[in-house]
PDB file of N, CA and C in Angstrom:
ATOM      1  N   UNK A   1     -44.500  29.162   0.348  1.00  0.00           N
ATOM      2  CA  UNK A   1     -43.644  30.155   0.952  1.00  0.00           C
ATOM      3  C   UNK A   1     -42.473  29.536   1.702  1.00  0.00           C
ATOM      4  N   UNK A   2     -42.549  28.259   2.270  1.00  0.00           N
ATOM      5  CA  UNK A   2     -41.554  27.750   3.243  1.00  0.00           C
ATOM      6  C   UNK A   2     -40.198  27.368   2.054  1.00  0.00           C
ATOM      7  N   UNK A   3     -40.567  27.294   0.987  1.00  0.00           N
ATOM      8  CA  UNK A   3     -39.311  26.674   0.353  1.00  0.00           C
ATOM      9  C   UNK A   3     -38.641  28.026   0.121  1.00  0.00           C
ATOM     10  N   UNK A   4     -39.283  29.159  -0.561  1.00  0.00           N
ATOM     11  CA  UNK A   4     -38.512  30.505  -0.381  1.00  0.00           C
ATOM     12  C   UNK A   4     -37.711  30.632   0.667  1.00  0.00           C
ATOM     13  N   UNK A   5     -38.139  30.844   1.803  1.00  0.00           N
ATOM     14  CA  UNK A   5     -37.518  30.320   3.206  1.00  0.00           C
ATOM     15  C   UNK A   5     -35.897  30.201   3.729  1.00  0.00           C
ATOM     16  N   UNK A   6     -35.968  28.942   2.639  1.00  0.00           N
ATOM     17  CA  UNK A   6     -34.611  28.139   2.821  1.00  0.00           C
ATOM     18  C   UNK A   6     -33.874  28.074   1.276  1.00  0.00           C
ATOM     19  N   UNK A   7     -34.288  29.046   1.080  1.00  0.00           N
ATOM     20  CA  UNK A   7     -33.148  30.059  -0.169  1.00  0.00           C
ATOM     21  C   UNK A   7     -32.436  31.573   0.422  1.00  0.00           C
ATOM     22  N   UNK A   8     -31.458  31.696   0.026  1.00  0.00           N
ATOM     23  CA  UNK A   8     -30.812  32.598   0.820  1.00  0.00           C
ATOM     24  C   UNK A   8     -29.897  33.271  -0.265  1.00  0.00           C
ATOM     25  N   UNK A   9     -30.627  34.462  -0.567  1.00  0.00           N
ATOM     26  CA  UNK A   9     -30.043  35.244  -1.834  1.00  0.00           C
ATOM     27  C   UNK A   9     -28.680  36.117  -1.288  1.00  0.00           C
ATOM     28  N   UNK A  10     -27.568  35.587  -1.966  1.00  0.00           N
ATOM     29  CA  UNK A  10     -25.909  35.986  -1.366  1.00  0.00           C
ATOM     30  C   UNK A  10     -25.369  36.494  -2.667  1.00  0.00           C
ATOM     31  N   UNK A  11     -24.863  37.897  -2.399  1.00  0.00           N
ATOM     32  CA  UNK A  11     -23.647  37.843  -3.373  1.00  0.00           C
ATOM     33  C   UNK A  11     -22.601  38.498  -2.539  1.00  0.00           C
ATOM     34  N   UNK A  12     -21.318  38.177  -2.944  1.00  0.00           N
ATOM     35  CA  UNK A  12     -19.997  38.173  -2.992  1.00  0.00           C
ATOM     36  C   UNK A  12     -19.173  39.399  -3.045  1.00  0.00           C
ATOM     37  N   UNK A  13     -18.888  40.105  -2.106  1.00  0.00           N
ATOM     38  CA  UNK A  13     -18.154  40.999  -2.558  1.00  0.00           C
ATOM     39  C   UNK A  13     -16.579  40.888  -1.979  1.00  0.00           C
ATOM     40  N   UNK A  14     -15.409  41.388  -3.700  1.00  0.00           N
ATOM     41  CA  UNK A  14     -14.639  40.669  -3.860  1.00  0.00           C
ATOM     42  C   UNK A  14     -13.760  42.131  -2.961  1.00  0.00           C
ATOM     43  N   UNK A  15     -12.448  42.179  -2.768  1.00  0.00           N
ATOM     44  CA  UNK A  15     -11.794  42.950  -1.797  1.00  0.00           C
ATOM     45  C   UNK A  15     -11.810  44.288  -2.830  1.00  0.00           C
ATOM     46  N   UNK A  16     -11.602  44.644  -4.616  1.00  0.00           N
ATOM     47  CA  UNK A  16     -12.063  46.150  -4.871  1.00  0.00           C
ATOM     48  C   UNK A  16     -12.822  46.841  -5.080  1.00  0.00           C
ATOM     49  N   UNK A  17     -13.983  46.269  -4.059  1.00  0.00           N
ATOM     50  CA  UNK A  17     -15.663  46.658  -4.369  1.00  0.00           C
ATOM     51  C   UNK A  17     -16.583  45.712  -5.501  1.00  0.00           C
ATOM     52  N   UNK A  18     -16.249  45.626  -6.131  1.00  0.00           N
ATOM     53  CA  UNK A  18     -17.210  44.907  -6.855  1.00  0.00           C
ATOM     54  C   UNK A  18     -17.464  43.094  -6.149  1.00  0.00           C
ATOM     55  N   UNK A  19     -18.765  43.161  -7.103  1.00  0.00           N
ATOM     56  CA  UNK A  19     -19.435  41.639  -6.693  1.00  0.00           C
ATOM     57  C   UNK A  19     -18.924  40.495  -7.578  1.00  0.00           C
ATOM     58  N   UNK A  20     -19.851  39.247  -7.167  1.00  0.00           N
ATOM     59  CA  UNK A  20     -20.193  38.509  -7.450  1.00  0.00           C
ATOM     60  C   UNK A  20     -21.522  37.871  -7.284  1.00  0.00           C
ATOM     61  N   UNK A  21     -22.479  38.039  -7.794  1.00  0.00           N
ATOM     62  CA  UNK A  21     -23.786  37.862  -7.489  1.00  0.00           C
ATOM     63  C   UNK A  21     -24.391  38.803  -8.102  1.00  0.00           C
ATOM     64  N   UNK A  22     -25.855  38.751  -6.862  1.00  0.00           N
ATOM     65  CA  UNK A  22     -26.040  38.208  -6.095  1.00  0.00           C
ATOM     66  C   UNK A  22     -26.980  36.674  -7.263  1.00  0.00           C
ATOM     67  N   UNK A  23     -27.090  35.516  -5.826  1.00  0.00           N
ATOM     68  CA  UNK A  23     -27.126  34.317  -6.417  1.00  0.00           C
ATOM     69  C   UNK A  23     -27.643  33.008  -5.280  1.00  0.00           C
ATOM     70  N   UNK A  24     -28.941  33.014  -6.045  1.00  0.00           N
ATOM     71  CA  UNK A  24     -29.453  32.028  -4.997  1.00  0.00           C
ATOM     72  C   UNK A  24     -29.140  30.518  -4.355  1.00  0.00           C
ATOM     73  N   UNK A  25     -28.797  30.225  -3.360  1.00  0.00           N
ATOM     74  CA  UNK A  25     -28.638  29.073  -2.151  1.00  0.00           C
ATOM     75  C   UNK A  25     -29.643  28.639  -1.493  1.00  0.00           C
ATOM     76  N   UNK A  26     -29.550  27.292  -1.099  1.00  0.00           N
ATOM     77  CA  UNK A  26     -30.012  26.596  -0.501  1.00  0.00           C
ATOM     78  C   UNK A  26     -29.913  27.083   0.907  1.00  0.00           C
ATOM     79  N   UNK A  27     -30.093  26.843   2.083  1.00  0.00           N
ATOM     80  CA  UNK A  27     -29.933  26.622   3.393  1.00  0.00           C
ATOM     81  C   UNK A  27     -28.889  25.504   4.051  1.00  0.00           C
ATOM     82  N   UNK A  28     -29.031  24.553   2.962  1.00  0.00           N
ATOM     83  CA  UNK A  28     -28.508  23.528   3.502  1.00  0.00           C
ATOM     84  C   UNK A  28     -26.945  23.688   2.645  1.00  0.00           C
ATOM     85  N   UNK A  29     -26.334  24.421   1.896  1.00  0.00           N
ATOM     86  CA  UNK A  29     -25.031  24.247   1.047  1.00  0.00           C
ATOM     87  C   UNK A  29     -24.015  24.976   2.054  1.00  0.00           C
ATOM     88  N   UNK A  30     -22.978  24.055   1.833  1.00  0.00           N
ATOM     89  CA  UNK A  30     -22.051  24.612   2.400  1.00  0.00           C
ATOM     90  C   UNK A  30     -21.117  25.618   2.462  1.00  0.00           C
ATOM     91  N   UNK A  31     -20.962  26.004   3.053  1.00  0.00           N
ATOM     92  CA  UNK A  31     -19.568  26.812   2.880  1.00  0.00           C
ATOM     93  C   UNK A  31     -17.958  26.780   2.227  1.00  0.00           C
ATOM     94  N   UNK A  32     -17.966  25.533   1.956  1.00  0.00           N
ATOM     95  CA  UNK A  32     -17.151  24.811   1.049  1.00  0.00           C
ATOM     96  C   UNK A  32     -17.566  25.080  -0.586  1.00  0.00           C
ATOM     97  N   UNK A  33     -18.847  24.715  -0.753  1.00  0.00           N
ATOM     98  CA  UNK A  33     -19.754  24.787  -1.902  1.00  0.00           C
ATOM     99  C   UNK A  33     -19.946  26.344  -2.109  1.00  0.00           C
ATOM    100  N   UNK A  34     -20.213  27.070  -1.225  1.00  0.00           N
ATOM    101  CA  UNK A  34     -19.949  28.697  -1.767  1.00  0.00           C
ATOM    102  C   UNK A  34     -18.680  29.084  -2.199  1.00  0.00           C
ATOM    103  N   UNK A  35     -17.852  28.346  -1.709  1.00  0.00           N
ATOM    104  CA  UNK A  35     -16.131  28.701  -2.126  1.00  0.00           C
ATOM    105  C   UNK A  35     -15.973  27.886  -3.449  1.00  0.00           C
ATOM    106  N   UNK A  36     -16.202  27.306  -3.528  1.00  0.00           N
ATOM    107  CA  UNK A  36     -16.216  26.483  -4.885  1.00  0.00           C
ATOM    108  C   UNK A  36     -16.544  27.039  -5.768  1.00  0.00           C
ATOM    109  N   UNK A  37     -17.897  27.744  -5.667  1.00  0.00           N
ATOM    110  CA  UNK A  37     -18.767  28.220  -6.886  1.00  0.00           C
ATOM    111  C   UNK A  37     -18.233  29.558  -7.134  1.00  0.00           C
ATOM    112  N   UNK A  38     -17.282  30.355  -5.551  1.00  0.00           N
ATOM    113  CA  UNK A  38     -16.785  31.568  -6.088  1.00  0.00           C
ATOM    114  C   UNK A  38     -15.244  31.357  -7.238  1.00  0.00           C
ATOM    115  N   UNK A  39     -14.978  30.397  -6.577  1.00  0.00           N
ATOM    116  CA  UNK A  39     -13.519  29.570  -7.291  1.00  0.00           C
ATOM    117  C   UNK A  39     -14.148  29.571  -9.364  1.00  0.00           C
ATOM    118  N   UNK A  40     -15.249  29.380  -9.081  1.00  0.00           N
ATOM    119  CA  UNK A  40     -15.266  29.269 -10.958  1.00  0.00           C
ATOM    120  C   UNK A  40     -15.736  30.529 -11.410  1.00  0.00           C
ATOM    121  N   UNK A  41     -16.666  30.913 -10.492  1.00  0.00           N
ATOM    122  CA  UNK A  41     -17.593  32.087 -11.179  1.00  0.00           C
ATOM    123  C   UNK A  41     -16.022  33.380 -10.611  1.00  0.00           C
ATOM    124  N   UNK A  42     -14.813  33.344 -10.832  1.00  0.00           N
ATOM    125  CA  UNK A  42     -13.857  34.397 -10.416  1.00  0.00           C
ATOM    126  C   UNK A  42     -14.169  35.135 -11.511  1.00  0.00           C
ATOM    127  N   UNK A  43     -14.020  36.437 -11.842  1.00  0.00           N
ATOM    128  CA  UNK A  43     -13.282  37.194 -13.132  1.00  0.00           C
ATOM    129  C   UNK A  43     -12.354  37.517 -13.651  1.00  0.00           C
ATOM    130  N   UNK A  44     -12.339  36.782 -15.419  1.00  0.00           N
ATOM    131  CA  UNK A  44     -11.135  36.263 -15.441  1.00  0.00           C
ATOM    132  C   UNK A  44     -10.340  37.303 -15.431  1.00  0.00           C
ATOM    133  N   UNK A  45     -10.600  39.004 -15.183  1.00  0.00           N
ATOM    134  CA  UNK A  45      -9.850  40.070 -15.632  1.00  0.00           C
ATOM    135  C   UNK A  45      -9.398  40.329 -14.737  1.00  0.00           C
ATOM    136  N   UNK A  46      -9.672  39.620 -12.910  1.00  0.00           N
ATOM    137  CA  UNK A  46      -8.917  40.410 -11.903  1.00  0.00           C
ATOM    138  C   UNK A  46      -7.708  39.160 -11.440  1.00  0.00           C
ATOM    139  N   UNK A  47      -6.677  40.265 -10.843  1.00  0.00           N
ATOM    140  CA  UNK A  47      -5.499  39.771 -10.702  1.00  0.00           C
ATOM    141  C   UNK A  47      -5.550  38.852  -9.448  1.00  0.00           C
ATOM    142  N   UNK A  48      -4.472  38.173  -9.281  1.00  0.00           N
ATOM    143  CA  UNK A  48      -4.185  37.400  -7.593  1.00  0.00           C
ATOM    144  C   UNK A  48      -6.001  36.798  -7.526  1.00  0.00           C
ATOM    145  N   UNK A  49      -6.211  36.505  -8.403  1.00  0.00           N
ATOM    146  CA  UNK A  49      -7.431  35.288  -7.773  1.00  0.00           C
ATOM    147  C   UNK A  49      -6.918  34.041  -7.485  1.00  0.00           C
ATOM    148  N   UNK A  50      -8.268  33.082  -6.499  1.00  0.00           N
ATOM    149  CA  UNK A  50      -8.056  32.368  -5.905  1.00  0.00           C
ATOM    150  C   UNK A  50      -7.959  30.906  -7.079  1.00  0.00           C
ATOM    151  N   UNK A  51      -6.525  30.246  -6.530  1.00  0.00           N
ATOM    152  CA  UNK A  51      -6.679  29.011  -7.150  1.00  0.00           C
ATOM    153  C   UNK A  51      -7.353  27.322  -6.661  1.00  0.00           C
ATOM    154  N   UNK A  52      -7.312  27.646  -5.530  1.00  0.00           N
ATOM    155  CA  UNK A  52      -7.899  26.674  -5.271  1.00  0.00           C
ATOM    156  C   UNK A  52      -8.865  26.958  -4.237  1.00  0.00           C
ATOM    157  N   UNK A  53      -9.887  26.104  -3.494  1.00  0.00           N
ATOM    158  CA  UNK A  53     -10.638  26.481  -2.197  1.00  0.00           C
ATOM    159  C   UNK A  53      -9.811  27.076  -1.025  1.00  0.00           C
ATOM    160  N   UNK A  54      -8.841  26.451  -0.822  1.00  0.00           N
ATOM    161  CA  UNK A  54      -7.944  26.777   0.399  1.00  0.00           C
ATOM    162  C   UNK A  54      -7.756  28.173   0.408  1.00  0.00           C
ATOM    163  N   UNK A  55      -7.648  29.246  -1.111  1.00  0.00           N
ATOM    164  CA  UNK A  55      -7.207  30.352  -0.495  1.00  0.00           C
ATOM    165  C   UNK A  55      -8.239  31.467  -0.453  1.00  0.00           C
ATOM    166  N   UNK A  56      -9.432  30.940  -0.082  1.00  0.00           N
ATOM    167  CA  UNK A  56     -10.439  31.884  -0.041  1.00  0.00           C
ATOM    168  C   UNK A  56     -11.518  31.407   1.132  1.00  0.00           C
ATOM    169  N   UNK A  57     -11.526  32.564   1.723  1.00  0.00           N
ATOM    170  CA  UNK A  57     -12.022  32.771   3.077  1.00  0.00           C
ATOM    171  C   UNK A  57     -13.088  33.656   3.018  1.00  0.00           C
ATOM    172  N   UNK A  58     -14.521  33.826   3.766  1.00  0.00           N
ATOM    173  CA  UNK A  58     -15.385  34.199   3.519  1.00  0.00           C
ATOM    174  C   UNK A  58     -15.549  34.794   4.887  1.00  0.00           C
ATOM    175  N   UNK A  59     -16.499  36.404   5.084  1.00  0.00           N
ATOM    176  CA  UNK A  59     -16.451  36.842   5.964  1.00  0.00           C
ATOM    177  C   UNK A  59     -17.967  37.007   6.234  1.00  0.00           C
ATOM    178  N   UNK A  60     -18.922  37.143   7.090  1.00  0.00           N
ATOM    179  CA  UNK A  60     -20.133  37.755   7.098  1.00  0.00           C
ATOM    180  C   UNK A  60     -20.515  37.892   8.518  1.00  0.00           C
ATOM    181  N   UNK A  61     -21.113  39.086   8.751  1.00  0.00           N
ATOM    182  CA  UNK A  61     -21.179  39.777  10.017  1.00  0.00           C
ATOM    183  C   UNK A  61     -19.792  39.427  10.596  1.00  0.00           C
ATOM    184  N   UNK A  62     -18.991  40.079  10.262  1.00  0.00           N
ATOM    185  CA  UNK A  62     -17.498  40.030  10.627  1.00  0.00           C
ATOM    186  C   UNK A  62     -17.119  38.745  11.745  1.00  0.00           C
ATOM    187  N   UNK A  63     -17.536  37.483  10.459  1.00  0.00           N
ATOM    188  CA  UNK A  63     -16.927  35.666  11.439  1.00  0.00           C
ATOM    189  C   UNK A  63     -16.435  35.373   9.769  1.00  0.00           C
ATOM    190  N   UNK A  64     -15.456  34.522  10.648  1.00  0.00           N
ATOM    191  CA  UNK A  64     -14.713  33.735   9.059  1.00  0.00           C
ATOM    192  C   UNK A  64     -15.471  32.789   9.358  1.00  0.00           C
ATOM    193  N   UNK A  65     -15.818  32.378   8.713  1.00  0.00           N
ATOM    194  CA  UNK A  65     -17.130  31.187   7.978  1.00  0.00           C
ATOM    195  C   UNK A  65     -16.152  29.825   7.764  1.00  0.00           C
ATOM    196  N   UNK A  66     -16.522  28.903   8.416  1.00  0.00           N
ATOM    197  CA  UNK A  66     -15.915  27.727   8.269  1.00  0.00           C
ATOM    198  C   UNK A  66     -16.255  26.414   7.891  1.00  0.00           C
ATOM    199  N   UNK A  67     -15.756  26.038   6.464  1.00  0.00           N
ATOM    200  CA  UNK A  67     -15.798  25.251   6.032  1.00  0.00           C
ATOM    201  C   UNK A  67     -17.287  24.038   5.869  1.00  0.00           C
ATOM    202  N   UNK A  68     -17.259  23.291   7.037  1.00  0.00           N
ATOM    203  CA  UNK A  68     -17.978  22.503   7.661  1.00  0.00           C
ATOM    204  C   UNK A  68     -19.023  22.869   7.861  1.00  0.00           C
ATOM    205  N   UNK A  69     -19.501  24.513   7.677  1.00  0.00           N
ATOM    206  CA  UNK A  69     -20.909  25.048   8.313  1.00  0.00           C
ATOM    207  C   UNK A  69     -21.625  24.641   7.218  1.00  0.00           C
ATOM    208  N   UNK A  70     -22.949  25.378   7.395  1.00  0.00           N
ATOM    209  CA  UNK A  70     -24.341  25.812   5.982  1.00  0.00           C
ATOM    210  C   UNK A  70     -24.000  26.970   6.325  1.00  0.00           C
ATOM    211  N   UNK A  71     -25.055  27.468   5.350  1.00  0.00           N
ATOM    212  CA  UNK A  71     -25.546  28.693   5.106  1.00  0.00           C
ATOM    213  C   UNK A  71     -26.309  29.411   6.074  1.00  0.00           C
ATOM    214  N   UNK A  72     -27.046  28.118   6.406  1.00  0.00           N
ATOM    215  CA  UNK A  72     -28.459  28.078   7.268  1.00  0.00           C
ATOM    216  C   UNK A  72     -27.943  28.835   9.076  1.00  0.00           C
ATOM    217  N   UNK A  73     -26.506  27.752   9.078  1.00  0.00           N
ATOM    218  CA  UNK A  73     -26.218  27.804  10.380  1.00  0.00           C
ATOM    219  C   UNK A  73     -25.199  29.218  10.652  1.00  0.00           C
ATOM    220  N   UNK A  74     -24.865  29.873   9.607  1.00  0.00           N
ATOM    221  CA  UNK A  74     -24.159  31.242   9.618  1.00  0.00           C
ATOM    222  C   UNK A  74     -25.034  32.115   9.455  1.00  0.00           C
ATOM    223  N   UNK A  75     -26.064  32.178   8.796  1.00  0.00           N
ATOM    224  CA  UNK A  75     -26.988  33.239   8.867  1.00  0.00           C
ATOM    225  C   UNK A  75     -27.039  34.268  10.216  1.00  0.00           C
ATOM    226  N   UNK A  76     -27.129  35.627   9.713  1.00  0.00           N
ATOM    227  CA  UNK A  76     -27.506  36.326  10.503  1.00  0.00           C
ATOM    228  C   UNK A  76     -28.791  36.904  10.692  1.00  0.00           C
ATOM    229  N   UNK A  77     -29.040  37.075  12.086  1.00  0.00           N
ATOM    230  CA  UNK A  77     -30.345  37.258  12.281  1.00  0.00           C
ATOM    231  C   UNK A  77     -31.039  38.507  11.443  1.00  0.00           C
ATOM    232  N   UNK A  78     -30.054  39.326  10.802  1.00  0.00           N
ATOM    233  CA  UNK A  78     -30.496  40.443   9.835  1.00  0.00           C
ATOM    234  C   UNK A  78     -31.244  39.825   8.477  1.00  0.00           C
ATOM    235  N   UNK A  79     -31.001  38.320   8.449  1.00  0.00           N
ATOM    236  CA  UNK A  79     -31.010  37.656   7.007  1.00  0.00           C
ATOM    237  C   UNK A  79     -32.817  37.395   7.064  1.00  0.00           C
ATOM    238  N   UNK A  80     -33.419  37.471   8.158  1.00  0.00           N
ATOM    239  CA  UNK A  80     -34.328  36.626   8.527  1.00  0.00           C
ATOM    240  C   UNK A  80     -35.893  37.823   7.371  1.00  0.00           C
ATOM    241  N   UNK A  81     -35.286  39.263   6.919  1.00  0.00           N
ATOM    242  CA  UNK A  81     -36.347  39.531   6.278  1.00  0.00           C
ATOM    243  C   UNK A  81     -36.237  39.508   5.266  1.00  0.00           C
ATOM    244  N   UNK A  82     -37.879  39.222   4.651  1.00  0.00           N
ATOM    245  CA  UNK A  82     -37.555  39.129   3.346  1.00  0.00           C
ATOM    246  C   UNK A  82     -37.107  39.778   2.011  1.00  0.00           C
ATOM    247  N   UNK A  83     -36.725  38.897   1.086  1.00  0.00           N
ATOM    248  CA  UNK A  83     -36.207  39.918  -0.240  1.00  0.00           C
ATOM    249  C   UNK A  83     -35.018  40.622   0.307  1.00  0.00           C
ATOM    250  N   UNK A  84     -33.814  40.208   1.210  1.00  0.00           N
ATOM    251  CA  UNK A  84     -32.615  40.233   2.073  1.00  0.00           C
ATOM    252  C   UNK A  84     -31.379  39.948   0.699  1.00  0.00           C
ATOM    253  N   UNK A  85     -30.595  40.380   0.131  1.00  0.00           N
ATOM    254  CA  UNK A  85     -29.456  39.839  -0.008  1.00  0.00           C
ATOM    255  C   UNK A  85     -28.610  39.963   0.780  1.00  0.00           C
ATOM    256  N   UNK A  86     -27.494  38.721   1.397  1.00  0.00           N
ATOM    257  CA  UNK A  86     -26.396  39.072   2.019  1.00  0.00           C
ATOM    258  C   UNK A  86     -25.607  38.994   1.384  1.00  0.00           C
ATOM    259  N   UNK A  87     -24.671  39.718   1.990  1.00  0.00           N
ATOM    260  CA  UNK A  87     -23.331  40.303   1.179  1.00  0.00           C
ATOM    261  C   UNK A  87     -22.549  39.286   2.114  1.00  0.00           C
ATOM    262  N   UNK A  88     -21.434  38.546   1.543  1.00  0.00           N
ATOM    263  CA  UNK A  88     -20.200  38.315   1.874  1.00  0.00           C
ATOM    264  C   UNK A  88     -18.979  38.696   1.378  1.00  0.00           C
ATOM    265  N   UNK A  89     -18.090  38.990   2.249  1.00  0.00           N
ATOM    266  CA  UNK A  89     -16.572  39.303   2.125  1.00  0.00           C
ATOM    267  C   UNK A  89     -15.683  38.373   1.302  1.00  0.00           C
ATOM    268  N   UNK A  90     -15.292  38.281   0.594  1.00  0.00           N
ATOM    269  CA  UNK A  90     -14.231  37.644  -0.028  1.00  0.00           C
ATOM    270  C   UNK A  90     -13.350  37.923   0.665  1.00  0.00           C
ATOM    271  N   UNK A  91     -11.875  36.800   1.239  1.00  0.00           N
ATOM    272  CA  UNK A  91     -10.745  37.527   0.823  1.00  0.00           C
ATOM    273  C   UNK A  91      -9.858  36.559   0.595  1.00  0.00           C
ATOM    274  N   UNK A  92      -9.115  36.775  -0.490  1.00  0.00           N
ATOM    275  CA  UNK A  92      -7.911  35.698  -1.388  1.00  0.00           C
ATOM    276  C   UNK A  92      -6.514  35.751  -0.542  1.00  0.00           C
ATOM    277  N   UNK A  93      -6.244  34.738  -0.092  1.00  0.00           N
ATOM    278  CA  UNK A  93      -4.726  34.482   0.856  1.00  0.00           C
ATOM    279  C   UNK A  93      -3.961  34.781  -0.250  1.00  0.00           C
ATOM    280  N   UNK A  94      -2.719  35.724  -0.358  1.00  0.00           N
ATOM    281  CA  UNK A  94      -1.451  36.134  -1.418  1.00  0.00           C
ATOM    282  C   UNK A  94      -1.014  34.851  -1.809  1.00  0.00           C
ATOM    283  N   UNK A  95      -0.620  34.681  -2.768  1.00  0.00           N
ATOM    284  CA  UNK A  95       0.634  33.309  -3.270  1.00  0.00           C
ATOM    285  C   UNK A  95       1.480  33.680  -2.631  1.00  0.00           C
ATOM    286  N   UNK A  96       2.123  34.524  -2.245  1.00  0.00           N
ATOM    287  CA  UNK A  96       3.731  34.787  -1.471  1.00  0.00           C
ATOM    288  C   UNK A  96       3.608  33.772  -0.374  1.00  0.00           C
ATOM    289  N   UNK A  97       2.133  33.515   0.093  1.00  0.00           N
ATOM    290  CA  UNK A  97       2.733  32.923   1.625  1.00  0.00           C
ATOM    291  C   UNK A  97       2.631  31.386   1.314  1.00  0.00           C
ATOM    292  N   UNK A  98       2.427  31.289   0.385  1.00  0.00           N
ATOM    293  CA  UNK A  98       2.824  29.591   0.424  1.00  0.00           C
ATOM    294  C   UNK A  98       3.676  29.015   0.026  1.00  0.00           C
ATOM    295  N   UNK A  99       4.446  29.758  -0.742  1.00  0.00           N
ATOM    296  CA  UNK A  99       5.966  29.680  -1.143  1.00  0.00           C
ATOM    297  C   UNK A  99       6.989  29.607  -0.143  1.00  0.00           C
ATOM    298  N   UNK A 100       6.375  30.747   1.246  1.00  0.00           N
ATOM    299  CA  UNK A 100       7.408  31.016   1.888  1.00  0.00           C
ATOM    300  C   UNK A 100       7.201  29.658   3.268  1.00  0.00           C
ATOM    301  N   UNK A 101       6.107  29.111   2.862  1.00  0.00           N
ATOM    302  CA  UNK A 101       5.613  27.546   3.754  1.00  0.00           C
ATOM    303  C   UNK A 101       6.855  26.058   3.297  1.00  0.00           C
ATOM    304  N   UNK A 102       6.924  26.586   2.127  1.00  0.00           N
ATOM    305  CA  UNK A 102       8.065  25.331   1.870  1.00  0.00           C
ATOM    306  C   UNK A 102       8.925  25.358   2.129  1.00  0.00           C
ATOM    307  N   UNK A 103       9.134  24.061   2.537  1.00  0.00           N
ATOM    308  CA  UNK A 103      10.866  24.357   3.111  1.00  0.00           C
ATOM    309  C   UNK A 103      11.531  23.784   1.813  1.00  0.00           C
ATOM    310  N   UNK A 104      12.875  24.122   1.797  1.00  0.00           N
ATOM    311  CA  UNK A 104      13.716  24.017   0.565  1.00  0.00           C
ATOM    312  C   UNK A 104      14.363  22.893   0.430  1.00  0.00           C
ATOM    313  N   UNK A 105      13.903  22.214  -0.928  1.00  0.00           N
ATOM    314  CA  UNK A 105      14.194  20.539  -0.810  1.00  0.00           C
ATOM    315  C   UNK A 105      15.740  20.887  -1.472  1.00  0.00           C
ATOM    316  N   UNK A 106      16.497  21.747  -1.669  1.00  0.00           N
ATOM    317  CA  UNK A 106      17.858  21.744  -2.447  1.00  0.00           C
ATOM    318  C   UNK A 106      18.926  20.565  -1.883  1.00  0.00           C
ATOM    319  N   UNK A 107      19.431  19.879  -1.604  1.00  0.00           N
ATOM    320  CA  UNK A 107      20.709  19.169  -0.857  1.00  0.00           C
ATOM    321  C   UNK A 107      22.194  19.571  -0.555  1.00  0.00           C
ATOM    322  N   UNK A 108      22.306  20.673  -2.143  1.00  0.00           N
ATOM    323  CA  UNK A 108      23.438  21.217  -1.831  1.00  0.00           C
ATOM    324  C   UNK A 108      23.614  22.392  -1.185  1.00  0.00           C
ATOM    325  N   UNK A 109      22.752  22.669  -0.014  1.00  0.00           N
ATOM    326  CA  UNK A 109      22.715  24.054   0.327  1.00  0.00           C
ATOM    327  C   UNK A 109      23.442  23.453   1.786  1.00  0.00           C
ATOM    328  N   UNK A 110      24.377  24.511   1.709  1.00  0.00           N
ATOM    329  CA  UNK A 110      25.506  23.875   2.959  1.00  0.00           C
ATOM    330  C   UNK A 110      24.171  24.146   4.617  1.00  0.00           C
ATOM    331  N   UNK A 111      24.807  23.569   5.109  1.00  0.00           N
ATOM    332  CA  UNK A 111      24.139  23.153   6.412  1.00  0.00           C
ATOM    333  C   UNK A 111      25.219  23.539   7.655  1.00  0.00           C
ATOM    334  N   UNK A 112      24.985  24.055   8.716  1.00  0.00           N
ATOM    335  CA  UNK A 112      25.932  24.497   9.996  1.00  0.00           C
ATOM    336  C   UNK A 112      24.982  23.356  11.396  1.00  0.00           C
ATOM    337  N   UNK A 113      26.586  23.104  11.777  1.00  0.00           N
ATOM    338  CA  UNK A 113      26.030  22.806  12.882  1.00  0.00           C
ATOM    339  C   UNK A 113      27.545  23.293  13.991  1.00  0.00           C
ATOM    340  N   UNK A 114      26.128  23.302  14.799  1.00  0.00           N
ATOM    341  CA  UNK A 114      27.576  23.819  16.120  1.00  0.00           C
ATOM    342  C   UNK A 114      27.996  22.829  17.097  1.00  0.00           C
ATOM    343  N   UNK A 115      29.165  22.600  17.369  1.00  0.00           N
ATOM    344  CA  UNK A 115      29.024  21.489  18.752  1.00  0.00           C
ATOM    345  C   UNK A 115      29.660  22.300  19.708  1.00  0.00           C
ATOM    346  N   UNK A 116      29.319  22.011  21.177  1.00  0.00           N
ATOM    347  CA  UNK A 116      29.445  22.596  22.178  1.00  0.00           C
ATOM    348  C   UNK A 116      30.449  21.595  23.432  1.00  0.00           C
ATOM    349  N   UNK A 117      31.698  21.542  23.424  1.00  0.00           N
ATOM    350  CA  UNK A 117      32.448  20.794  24.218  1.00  0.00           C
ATOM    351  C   UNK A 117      32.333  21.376  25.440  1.00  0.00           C
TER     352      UNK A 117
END
C-alpha cells in the first residue's frame, strides 16, 4: 500500500475545459517534469500551445507551482484520500509577449538624443 501512496493520480486541465489525463506520478517528480510531459502530450488540434517549458505555468489549489518543487511538496491536503485525482490548471503565456521582450537589433532605426545646455 505505501508505494500507492507516493503515486499521485493528476490530470491537466487545459484553459477550454478539456484535459489532459488523468496520469500517474511519482511523489518525487517535478514540476518541471510535469511541464515537460504536458509540453509533448499537447493536442496537436489546439491552437497557441505551449512551445517550450517556459510558457506553461501550472496552477493547483490556486499557487503557481514552481519549478524546483515535487509533487509531493505541492500537494494538497485534499490529495491525501484515496482514489483522489488532482486536477491542475494549465495556463500557456501568449507568443505576443515575447516578441514584445526584444528589443530591436535594427541599426538603421534613427536614434534621438537631447542635450540640455
Amino acid at each position: 500500500m505505501a508505494g500507492n501512496q507516493d503515486q499521485l493520480e493528476i490530470k491537466f486541465r487545459l484553459i477550454d475545459g478539456s484535459d489532459i489525463g488523468p496520469k500517474s506520478f511519482p511523489a518525487a517528480t517535478s514540476i518541471a517534469t510535469l511541464k515537460e510531459s504536458i509540453v509533448a502530450q499537447w493536442p496537436k488540434d489546439k491552437e497557441n500551445g505551449p512551445r517550450t517549458v517556459k510558457d506553461v505555468k501550472l496552477i493547483s489549489a490556486g499557487k503557481i507551482l514552481e519549478n524546483n518543487k515535487t509533487v509531493g511538496e505541492c500537494q494538497s491536503p485534499l490529495c491525501d484520500a484515496p482514489d483522489t485525482v488532482t486536477t491542475m490548471h494549465v495556463v500557456v503565456q501568449p507568443p505576443t509577449m515575447e516578441k514584445d521582450k526584444k528589443p530591436p537589433n535594427d541599426e538603421k532605426q534613427q536614434k534621438c538624443v537631447c542635450v540640455i545646455l
